[in-house]
C-alpha atoms as a PDB file:
ATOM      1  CA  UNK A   1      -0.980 -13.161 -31.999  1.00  0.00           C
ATOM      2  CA  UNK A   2      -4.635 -13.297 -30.308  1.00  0.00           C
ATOM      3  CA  UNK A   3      -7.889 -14.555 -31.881  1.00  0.00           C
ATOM      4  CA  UNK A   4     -11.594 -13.669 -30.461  1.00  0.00           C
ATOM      5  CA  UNK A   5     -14.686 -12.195 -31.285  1.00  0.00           C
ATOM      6  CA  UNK A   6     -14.593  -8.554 -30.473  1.00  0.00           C
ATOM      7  CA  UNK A   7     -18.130  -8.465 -30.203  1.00  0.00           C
ATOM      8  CA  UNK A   8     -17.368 -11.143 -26.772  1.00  0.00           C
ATOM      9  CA  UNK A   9     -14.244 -10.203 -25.712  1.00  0.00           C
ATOM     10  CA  UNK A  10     -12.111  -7.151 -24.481  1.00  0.00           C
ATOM     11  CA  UNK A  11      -8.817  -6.265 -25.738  1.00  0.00           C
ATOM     12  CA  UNK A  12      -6.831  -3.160 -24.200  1.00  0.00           C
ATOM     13  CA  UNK A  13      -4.156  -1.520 -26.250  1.00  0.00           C
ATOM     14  CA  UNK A  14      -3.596   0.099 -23.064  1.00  0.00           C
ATOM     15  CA  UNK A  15      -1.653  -2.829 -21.599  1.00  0.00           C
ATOM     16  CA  UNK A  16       0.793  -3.169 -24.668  1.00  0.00           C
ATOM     17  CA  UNK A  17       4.038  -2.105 -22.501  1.00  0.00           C
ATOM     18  CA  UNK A  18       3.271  -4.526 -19.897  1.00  0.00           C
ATOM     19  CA  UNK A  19       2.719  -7.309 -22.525  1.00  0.00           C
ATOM     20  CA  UNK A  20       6.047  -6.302 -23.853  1.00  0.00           C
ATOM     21  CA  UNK A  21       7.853  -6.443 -20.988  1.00  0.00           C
ATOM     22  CA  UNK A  22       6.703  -9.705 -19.527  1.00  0.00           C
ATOM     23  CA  UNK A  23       7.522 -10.948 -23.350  1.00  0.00           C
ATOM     24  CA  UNK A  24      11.001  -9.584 -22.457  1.00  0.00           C
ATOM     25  CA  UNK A  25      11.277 -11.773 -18.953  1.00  0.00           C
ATOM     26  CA  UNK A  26      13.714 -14.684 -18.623  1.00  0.00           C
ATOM     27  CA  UNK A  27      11.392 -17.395 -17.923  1.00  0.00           C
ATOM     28  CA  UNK A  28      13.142 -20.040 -19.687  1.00  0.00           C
ATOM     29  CA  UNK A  29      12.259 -23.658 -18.046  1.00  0.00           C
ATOM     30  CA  UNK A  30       9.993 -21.763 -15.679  1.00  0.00           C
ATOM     31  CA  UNK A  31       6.284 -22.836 -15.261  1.00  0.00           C
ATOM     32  CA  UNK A  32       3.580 -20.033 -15.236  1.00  0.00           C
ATOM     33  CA  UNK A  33      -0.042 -19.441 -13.317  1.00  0.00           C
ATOM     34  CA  UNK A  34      -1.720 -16.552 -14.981  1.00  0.00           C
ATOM     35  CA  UNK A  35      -4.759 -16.507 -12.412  1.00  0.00           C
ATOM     36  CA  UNK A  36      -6.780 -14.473 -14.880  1.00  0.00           C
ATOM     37  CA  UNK A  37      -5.901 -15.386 -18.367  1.00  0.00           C
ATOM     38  CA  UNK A  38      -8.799 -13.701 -20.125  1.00  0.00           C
ATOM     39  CA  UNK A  39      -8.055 -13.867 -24.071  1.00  0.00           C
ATOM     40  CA  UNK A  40      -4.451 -14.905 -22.770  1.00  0.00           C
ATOM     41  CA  UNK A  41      -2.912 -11.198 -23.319  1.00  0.00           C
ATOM     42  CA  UNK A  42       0.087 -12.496 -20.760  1.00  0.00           C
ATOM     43  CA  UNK A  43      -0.076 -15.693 -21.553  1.00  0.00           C
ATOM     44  CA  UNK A  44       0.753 -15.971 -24.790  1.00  0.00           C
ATOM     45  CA  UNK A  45       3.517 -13.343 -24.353  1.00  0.00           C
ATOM     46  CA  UNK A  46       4.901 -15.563 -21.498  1.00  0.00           C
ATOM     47  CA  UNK A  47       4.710 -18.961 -23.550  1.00  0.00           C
ATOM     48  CA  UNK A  48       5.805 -17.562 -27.221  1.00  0.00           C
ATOM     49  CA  UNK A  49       8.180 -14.427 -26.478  1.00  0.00           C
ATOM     50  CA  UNK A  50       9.911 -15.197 -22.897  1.00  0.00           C
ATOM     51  CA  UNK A  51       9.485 -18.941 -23.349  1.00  0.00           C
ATOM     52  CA  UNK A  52       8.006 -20.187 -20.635  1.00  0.00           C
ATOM     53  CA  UNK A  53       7.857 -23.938 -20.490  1.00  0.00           C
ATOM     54  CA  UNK A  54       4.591 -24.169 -19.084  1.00  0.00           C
ATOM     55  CA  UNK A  55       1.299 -22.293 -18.287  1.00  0.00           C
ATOM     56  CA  UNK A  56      -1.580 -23.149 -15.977  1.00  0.00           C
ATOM     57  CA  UNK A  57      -4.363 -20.613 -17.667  1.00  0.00           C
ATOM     58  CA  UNK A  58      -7.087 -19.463 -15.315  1.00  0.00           C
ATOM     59  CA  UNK A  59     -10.303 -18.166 -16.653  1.00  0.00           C
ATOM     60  CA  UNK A  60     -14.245 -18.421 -15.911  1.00  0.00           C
ATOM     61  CA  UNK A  61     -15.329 -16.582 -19.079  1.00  0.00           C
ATOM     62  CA  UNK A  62     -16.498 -19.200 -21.346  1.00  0.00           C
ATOM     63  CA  UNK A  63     -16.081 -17.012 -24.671  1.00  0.00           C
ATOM     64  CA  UNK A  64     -12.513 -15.935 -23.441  1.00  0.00           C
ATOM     65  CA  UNK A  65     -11.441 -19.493 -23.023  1.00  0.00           C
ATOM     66  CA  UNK A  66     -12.496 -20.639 -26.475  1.00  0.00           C
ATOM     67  CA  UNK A  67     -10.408 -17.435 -27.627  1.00  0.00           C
ATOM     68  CA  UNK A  68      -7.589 -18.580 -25.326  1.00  0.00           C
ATOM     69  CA  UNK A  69      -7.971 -21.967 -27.276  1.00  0.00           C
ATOM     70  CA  UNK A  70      -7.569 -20.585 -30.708  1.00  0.00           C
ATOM     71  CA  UNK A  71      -4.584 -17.903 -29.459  1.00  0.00           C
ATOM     72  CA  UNK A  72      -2.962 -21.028 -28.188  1.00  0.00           C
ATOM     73  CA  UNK A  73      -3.073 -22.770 -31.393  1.00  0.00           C
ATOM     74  CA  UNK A  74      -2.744 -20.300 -33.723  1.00  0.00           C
ATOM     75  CA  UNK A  75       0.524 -19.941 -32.142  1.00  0.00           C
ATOM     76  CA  UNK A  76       2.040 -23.173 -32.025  1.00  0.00           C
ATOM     77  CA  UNK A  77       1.893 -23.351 -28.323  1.00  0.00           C
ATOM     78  CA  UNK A  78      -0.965 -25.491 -27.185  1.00  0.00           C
ATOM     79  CA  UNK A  79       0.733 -28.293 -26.370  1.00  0.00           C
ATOM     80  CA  UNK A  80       2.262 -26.498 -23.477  1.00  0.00           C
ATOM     81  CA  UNK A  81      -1.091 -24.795 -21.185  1.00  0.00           C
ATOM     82  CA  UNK A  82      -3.595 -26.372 -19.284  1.00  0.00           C
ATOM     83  CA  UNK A  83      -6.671 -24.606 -19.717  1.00  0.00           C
ATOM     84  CA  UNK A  84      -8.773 -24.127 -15.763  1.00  0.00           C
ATOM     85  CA  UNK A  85     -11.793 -22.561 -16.429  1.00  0.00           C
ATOM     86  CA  UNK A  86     -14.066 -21.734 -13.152  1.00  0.00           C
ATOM     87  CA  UNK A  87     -12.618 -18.965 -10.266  1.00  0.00           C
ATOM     88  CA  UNK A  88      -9.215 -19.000 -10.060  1.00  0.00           C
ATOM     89  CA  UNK A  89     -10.159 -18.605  -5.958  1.00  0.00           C
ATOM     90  CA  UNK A  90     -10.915 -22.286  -5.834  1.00  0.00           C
ATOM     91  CA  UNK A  91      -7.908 -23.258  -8.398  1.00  0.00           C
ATOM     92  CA  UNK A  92      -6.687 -27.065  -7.332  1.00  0.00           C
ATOM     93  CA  UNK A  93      -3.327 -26.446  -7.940  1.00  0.00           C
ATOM     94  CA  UNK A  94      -0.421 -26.353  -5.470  1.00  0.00           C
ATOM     95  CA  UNK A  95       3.355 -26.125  -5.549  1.00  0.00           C
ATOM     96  CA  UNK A  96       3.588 -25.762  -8.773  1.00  0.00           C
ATOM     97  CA  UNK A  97       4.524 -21.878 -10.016  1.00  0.00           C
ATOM     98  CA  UNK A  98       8.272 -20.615 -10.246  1.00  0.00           C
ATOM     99  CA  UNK A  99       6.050 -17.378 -11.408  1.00  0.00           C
ATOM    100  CA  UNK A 100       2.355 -16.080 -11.002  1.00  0.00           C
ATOM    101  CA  UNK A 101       0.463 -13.779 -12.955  1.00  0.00           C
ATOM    102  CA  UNK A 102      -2.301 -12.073 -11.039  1.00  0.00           C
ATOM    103  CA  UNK A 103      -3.817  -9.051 -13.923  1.00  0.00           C
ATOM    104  CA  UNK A 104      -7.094  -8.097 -12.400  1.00  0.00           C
ATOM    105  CA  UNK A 105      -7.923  -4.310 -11.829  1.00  0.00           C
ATOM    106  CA  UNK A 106      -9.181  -2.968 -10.020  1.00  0.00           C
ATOM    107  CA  UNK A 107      -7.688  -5.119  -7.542  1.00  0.00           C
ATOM    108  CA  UNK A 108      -6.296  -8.704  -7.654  1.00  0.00           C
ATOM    109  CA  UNK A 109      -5.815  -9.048  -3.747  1.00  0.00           C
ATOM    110  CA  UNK A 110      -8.636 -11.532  -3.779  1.00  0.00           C
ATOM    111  CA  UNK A 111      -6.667 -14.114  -5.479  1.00  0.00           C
ATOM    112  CA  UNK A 112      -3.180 -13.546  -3.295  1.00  0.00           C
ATOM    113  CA  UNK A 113      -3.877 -16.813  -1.334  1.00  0.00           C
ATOM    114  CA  UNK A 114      -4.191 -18.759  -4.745  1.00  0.00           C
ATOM    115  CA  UNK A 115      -1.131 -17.345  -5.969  1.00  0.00           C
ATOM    116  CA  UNK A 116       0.027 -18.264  -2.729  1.00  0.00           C
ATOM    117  CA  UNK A 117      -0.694 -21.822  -2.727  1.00  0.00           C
ATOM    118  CA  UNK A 118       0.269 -22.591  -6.575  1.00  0.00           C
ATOM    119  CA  UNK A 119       3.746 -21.006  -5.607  1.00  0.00           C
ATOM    120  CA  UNK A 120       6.559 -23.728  -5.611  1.00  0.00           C
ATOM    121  CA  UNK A 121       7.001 -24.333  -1.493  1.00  0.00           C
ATOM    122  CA  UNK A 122      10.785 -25.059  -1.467  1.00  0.00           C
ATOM    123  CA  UNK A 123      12.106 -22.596  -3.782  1.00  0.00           C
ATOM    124  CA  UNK A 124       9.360 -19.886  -4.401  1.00  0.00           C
ATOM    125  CA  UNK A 125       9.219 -17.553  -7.190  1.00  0.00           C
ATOM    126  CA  UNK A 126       7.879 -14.457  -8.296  1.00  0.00           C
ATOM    127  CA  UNK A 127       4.194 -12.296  -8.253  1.00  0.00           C
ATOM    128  CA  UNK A 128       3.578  -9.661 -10.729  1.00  0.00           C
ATOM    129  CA  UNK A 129       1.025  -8.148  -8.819  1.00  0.00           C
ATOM    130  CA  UNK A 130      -1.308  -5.885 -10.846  1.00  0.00           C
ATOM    131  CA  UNK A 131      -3.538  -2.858  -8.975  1.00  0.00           C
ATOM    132  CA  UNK A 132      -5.280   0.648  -9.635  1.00  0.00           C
ATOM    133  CA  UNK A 133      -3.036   2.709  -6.888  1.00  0.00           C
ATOM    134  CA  UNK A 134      -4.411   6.208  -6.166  1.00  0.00           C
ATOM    135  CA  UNK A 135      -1.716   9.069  -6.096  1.00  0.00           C
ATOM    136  CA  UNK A 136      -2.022  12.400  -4.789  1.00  0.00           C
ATOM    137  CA  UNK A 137      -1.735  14.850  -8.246  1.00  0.00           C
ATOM    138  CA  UNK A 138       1.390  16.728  -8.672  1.00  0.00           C
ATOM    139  CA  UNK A 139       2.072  20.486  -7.252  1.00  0.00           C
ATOM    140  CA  UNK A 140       0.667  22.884  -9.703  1.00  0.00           C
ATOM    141  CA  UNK A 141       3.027  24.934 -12.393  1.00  0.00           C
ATOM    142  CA  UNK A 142       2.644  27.933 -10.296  1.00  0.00           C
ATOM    143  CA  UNK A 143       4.243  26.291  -7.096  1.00  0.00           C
ATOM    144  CA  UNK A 144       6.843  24.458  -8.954  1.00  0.00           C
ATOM    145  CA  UNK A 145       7.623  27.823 -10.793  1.00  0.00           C
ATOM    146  CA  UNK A 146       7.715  29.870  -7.390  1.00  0.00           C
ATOM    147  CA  UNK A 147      10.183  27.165  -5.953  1.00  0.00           C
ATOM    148  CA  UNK A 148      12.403  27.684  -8.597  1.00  0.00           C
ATOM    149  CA  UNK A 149      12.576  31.361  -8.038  1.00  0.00           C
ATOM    150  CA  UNK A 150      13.359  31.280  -4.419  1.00  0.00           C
ATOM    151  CA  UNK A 151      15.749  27.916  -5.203  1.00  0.00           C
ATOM    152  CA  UNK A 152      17.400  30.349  -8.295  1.00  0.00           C
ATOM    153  CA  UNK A 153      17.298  33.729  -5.768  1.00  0.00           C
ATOM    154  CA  UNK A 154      18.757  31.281  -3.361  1.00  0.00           C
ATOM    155  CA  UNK A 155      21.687  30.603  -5.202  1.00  0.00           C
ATOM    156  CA  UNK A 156      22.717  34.205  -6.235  1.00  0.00           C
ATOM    157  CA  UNK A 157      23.043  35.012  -2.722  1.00  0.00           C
ATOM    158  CA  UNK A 158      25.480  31.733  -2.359  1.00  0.00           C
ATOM    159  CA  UNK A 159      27.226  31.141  -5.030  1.00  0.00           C
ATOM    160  CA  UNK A 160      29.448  28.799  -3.208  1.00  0.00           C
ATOM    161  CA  UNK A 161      26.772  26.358  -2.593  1.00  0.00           C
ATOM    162  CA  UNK A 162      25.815  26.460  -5.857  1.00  0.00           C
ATOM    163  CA  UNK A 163      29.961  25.449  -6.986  1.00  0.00           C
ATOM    164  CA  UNK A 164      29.200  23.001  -4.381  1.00  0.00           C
ATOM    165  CA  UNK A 165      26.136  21.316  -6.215  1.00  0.00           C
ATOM    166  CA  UNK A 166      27.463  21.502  -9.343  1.00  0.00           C
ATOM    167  CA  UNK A 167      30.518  18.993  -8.564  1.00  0.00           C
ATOM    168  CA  UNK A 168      29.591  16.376 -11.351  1.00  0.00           C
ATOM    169  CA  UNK A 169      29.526  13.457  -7.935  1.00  0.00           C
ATOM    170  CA  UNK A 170      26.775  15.868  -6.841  1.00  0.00           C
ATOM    171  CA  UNK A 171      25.472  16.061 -10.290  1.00  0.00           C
ATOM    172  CA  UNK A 172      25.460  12.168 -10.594  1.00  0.00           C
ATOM    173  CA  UNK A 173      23.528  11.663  -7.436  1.00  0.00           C
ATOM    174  CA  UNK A 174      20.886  14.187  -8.352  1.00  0.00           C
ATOM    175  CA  UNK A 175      20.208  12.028 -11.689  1.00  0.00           C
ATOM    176  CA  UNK A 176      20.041   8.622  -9.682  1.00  0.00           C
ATOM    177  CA  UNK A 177      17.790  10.701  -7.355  1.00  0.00           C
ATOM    178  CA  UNK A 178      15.363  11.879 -10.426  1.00  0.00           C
ATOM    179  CA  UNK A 179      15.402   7.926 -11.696  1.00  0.00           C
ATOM    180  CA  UNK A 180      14.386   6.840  -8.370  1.00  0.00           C
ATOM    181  CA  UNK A 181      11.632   9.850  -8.224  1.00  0.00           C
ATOM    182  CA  UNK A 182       9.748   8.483 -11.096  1.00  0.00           C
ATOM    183  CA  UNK A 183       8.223   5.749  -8.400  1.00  0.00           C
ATOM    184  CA  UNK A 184       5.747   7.615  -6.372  1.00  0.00           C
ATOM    185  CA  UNK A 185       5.251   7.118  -2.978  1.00  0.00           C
ATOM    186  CA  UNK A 186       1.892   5.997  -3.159  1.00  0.00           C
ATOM    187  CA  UNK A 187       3.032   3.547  -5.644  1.00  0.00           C
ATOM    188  CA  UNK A 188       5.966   2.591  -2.827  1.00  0.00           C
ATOM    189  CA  UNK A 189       3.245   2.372   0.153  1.00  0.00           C
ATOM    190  CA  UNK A 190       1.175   0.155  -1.993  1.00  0.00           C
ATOM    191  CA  UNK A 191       3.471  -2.378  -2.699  1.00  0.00           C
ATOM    192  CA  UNK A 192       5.179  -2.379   0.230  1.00  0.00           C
ATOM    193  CA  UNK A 193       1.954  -3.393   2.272  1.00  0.00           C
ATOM    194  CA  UNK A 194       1.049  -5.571  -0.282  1.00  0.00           C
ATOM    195  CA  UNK A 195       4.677  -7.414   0.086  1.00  0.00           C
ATOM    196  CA  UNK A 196       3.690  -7.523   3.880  1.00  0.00           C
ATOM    197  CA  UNK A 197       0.293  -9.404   3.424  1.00  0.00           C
ATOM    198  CA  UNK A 198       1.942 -11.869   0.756  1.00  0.00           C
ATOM    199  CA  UNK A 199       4.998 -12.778   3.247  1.00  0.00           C
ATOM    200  CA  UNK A 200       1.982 -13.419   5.799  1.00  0.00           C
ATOM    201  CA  UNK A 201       0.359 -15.563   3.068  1.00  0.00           C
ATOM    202  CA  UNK A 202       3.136 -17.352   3.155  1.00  0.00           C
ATOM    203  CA  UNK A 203       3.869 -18.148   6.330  1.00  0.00           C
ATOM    204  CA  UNK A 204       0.955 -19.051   7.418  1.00  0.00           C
ATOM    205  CA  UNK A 205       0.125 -21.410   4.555  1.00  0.00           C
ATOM    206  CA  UNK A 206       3.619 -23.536   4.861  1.00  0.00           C
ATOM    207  CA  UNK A 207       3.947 -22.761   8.703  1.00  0.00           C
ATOM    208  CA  UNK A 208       7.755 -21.546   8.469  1.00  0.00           C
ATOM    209  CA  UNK A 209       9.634 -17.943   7.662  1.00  0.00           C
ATOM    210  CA  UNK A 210       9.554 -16.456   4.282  1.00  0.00           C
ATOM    211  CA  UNK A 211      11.112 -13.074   2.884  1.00  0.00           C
ATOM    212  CA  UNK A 212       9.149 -10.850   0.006  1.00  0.00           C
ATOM    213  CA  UNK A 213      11.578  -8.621  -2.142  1.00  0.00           C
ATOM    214  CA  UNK A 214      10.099  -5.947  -4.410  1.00  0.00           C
ATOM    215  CA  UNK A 215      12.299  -6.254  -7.767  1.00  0.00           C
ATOM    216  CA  UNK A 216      10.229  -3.356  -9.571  1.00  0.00           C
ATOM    217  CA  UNK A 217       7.109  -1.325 -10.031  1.00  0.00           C
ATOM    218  CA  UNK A 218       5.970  -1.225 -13.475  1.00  0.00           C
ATOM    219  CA  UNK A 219       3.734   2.151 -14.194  1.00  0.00           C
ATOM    220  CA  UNK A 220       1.558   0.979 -17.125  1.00  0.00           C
ATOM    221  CA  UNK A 221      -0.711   3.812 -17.812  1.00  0.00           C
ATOM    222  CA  UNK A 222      -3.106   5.870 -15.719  1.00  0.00           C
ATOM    223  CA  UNK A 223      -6.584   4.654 -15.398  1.00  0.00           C
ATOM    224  CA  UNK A 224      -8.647   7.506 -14.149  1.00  0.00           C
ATOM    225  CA  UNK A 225      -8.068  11.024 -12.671  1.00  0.00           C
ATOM    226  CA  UNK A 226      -5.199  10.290 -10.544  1.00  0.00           C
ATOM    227  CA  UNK A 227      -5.466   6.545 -10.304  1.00  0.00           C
ATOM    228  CA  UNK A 228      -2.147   4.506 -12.069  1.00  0.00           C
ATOM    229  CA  UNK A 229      -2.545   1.099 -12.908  1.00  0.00           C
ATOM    230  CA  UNK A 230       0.526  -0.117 -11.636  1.00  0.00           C
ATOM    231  CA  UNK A 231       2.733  -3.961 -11.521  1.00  0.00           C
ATOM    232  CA  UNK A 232       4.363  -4.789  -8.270  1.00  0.00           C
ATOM    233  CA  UNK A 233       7.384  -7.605  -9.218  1.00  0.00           C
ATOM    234  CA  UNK A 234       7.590  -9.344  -6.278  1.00  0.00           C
ATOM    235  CA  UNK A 235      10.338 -12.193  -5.236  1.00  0.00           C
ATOM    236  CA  UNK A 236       8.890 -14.697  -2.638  1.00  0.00           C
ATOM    237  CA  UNK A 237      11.397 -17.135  -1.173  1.00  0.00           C
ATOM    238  CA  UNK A 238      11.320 -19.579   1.788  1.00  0.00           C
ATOM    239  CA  UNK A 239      14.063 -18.522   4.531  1.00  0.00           C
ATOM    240  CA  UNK A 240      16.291 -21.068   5.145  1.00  0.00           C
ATOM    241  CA  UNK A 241      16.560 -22.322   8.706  1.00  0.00           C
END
């Protein structure tokens, strides 16, 4: 449950999958930096749904923060955030986070070397990683209809290769294929660079190896003409020696 003044304070219905999910996380004993708390729309998901133990809010919006203060209370959870308000750039914190929230669109590379620094040193944790990542649109219905003809023509003239795709392995690795599909490759390159620049973070911060794992890319809905707003899950751990 959230409180504000609407006439203050954003709230996008646009976000609602994401704010399920994270409610869905097990974060159990865990403690949370959300760099950019806002209203507290992950939050309060983290703290009340996937039960967090503790949150570090970040915010420099003074009428967000008192709404922060009242979601906080209104559900029973107060007693476990610290409220920062000011830029989340020059947070204090350090060594802190098994998990850090960084929800800023456009872009939320600005804060990486907070979420960097509030990041537990000897055991790590995990980034979700928000970003507006531009994809290329999708071939028109005219192509994709013309490859099917010549794909369909193709298989009249061999019907053996089509007996041969139509072994249910064959059929089972096409499917896993399709699931994997659903990522785009934009989506891929973005997160993949972005895993390279945090690992560098890293390492240059605490002066010894680290390794950056990309659990998942959440699609949670598109933004503009062929712009996703997409959440990079990303596992940070120190290497051991």
């Amino acid at each position: 449950r959230y409180a504000f003044d609407v006439t203050k304070c954003m709230f996008s219905p646009g976000n609602i999958t994401e704010k399920l999910r994270v409610a869905s996380l097990p974060c159990a004993g865990e403690v949370l930096v959300d760099l950019y708390a806002g209203i507290g729309y992950f939050t309060l998901p983290f703290l009340v749904h996937a039960a967090a133990a503790f949150a570090h809010a970040c915010e420099w919006n003074g009428h967000a923060v008192e709404a922060l203060r009242r979601g906080l209370a209104l559900n029973g959870v107060q007693g476990r955030c610290r409220i920062h308000r000011g830029d989340s750039r020059r947070l204090r914190l350090r060594d802190v986070a098994d998990r850090v929230n960084l929800g800023l669109l456009p872009s939320s590379e600005e804060g990486w070397p907070a979420a960097c620094r509030v990041l537990r040193k000897d055991t790590g944790g995990v980034m979700h990683i928000h970003h507006n990542v531009e994809a290329l649109p999708a071939p028109s219905r005219a192509l994709r209809e013309d490859g099917e003809h010549r794909e369909d023509t193709e298989r009249r003239e061999h019907p053996e290769d089509t007996e041969r795709r139509e072994h249910p392995e064959d059929t089972e690795q096409r499917g896993a294929g399709t699931r994997a599909a659903r990522v785009r490759p934009e989506w891929r390159s973005w997160a993949e660079a972005a895993a390279g620049r945090i690992r560098a973070l890293l390492e240059e911060l605490h002066g010894r190896p680290w390794s950056t794992s990309i659990l998942h890319i959440e699609a949670v809905k598109s933004y503009a003409p062929h712009v996703h707003h997409v959440v990079l899950d990303l596992e940070c751990r120190p290497t051991l020696p």
